[in-house]
C-alpha atoms as a PDB file:
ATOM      1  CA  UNK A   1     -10.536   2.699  30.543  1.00  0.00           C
ATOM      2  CA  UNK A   2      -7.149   2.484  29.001  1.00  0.00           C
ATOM      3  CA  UNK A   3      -6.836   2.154  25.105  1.00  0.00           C
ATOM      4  CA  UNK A   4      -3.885   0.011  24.101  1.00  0.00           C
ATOM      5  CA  UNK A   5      -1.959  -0.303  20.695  1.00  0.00           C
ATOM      6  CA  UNK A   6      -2.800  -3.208  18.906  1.00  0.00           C
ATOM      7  CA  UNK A   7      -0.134  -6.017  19.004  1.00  0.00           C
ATOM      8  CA  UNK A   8       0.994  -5.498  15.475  1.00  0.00           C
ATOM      9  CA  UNK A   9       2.560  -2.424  16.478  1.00  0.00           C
ATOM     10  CA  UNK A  10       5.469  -4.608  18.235  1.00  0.00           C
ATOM     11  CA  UNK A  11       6.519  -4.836  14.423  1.00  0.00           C
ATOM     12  CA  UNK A  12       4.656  -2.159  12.245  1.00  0.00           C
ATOM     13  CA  UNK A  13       4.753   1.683  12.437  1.00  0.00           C
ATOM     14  CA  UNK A  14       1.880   1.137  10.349  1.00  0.00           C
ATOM     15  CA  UNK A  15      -1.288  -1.210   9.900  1.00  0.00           C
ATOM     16  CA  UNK A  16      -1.103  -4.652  10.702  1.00  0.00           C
ATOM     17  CA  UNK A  17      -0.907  -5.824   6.984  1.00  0.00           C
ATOM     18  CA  UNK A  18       1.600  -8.411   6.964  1.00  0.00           C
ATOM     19  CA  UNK A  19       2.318  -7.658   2.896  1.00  0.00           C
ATOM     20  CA  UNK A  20       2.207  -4.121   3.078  1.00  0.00           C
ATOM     21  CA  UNK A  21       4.145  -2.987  -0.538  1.00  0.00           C
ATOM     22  CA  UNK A  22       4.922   0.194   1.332  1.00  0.00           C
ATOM     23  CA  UNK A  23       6.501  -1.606   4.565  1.00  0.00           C
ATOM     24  CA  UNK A  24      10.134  -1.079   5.153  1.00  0.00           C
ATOM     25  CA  UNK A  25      12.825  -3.228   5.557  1.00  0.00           C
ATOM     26  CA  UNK A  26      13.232  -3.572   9.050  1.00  0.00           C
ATOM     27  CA  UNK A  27       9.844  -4.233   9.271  1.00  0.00           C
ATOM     28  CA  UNK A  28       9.873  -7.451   7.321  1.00  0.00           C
ATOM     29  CA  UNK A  29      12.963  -8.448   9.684  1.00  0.00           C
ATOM     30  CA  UNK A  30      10.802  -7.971  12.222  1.00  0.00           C
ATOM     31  CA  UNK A  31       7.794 -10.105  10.502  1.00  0.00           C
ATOM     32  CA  UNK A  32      10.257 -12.955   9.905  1.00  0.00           C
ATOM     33  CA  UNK A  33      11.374 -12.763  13.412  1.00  0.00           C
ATOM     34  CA  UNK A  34       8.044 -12.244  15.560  1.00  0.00           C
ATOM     35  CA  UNK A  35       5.714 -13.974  13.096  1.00  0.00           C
ATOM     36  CA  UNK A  36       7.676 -16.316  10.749  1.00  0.00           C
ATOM     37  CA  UNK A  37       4.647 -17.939   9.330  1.00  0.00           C
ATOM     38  CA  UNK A  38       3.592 -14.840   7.918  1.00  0.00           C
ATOM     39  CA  UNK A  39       6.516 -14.170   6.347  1.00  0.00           C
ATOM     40  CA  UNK A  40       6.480 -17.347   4.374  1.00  0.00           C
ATOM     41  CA  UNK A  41       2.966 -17.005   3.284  1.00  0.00           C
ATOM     42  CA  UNK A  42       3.952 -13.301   1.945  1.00  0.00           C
ATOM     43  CA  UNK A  43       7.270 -15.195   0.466  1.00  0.00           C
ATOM     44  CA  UNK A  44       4.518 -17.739  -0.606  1.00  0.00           C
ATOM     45  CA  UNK A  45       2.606 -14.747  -2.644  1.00  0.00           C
ATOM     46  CA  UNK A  46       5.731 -13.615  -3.893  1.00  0.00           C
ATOM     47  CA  UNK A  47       6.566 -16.485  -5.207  1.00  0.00           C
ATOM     48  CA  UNK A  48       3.978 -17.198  -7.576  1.00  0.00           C
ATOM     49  CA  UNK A  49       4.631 -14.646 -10.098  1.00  0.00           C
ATOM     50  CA  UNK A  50       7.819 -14.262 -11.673  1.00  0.00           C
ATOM     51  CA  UNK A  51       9.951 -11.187 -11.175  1.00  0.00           C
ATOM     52  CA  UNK A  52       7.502 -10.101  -8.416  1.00  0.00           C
ATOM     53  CA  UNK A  53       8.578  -8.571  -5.540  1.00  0.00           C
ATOM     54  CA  UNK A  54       7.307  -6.578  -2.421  1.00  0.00           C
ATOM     55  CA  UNK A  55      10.384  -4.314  -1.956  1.00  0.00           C
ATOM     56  CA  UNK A  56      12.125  -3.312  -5.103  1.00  0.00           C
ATOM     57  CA  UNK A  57      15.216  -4.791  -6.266  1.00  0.00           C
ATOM     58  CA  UNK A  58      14.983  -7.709  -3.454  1.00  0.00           C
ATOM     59  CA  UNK A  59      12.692 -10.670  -2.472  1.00  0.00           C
ATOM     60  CA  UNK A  60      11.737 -12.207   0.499  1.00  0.00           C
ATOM     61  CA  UNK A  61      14.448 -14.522  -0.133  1.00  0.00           C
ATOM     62  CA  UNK A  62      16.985 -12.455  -0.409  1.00  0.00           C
ATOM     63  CA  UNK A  63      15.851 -10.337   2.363  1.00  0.00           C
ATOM     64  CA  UNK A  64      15.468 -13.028   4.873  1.00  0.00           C
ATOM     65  CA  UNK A  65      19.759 -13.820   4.389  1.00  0.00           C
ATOM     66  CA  UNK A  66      20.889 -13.448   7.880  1.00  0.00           C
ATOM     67  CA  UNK A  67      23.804 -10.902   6.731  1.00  0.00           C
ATOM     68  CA  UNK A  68      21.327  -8.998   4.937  1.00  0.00           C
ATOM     69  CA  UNK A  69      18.905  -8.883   7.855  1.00  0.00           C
ATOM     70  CA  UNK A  70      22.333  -7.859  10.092  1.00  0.00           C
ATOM     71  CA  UNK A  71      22.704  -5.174   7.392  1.00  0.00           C
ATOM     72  CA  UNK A  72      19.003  -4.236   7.568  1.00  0.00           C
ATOM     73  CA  UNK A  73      19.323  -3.512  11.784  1.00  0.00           C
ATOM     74  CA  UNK A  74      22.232  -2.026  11.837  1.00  0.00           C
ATOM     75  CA  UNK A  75      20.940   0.524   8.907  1.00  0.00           C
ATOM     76  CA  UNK A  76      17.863   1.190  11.228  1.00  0.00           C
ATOM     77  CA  UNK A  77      19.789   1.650  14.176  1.00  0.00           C
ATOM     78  CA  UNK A  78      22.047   4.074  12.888  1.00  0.00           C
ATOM     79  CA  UNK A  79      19.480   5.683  11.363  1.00  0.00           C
ATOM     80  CA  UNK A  80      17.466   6.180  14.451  1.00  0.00           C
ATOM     81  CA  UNK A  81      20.317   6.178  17.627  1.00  0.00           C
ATOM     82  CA  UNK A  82      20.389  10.104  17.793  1.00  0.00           C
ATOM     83  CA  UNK A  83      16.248  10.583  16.857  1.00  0.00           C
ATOM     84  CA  UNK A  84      14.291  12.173  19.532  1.00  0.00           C
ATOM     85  CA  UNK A  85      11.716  10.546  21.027  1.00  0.00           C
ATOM     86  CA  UNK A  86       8.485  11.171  19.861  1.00  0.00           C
ATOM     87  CA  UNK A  87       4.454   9.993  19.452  1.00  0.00           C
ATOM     88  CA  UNK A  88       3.598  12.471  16.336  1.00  0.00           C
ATOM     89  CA  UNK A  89       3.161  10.103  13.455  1.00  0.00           C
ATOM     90  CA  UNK A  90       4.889  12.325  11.507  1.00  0.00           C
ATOM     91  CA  UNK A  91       8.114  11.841  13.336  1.00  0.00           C
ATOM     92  CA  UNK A  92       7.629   8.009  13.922  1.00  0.00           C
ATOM     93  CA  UNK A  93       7.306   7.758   9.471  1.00  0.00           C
ATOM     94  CA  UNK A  94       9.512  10.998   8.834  1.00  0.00           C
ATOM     95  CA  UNK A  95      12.361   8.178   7.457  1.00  0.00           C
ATOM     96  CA  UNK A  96       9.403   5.903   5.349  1.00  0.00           C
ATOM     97  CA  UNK A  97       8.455   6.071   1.782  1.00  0.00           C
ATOM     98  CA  UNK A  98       6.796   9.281   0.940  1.00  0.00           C
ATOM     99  CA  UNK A  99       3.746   7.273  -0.340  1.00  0.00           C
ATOM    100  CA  UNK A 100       1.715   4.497   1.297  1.00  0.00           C
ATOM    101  CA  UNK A 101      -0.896   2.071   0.970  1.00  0.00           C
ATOM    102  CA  UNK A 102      -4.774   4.288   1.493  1.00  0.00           C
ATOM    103  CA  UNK A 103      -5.900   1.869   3.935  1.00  0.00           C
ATOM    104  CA  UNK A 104      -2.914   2.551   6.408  1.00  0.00           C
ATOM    105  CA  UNK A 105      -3.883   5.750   6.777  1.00  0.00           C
ATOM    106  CA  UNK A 106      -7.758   6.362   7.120  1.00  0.00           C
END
């Protein structure tokens, strides 16, 4: 038998938690472009309590401007154009926070 990757690896290095405080940018392009209703109801969440936001220094909102999301792939792709290739999960998150969420890694 052949194990797969779950889906949410089309647009998560990570777990599948749509609202992940630890998920980077160009993953929450990807969220609003694969699965836009999640976005909103993480943009929802966000919402509800002033001066709260999953990324620091920039909301959902903000975020979701299509310059910024422009900005956002063209950071990741020059970022990542002259990476090796590689499957060791340290080299996939060598370029994410240094900390992370303890479910996303048990």
């Amino acid at each position: 038998a052949v194990i797969g990757l779950p889906s949410y690896y089309e647009w998560r290095t990570r777990s599948g938690c749509y609202f992940c405080f630890f998920q980077q940018k160009i993953e929450w392009v990807w969220l609003l472009e694969q699965h836009p209703d999640l976005f909103e109801k993480a943009k929802y969440y966000e919402n509800q309590k002033d001066g709260f936001t999953w990324n620091q220094g920039e909301s959902l909102i903000e975020l979701a401007n299509p310059v910024r999301v422009e900005n956002i792939k063209r950071d990741f792709l020059n970022r990542h154009k002259n990476k090796p290739k590689s499957s060791l999960l340290i080299d996939i998150l060598d370029d994410s926070e240094s900390e992370g969420c303890a479910s996303c890694f048990i």
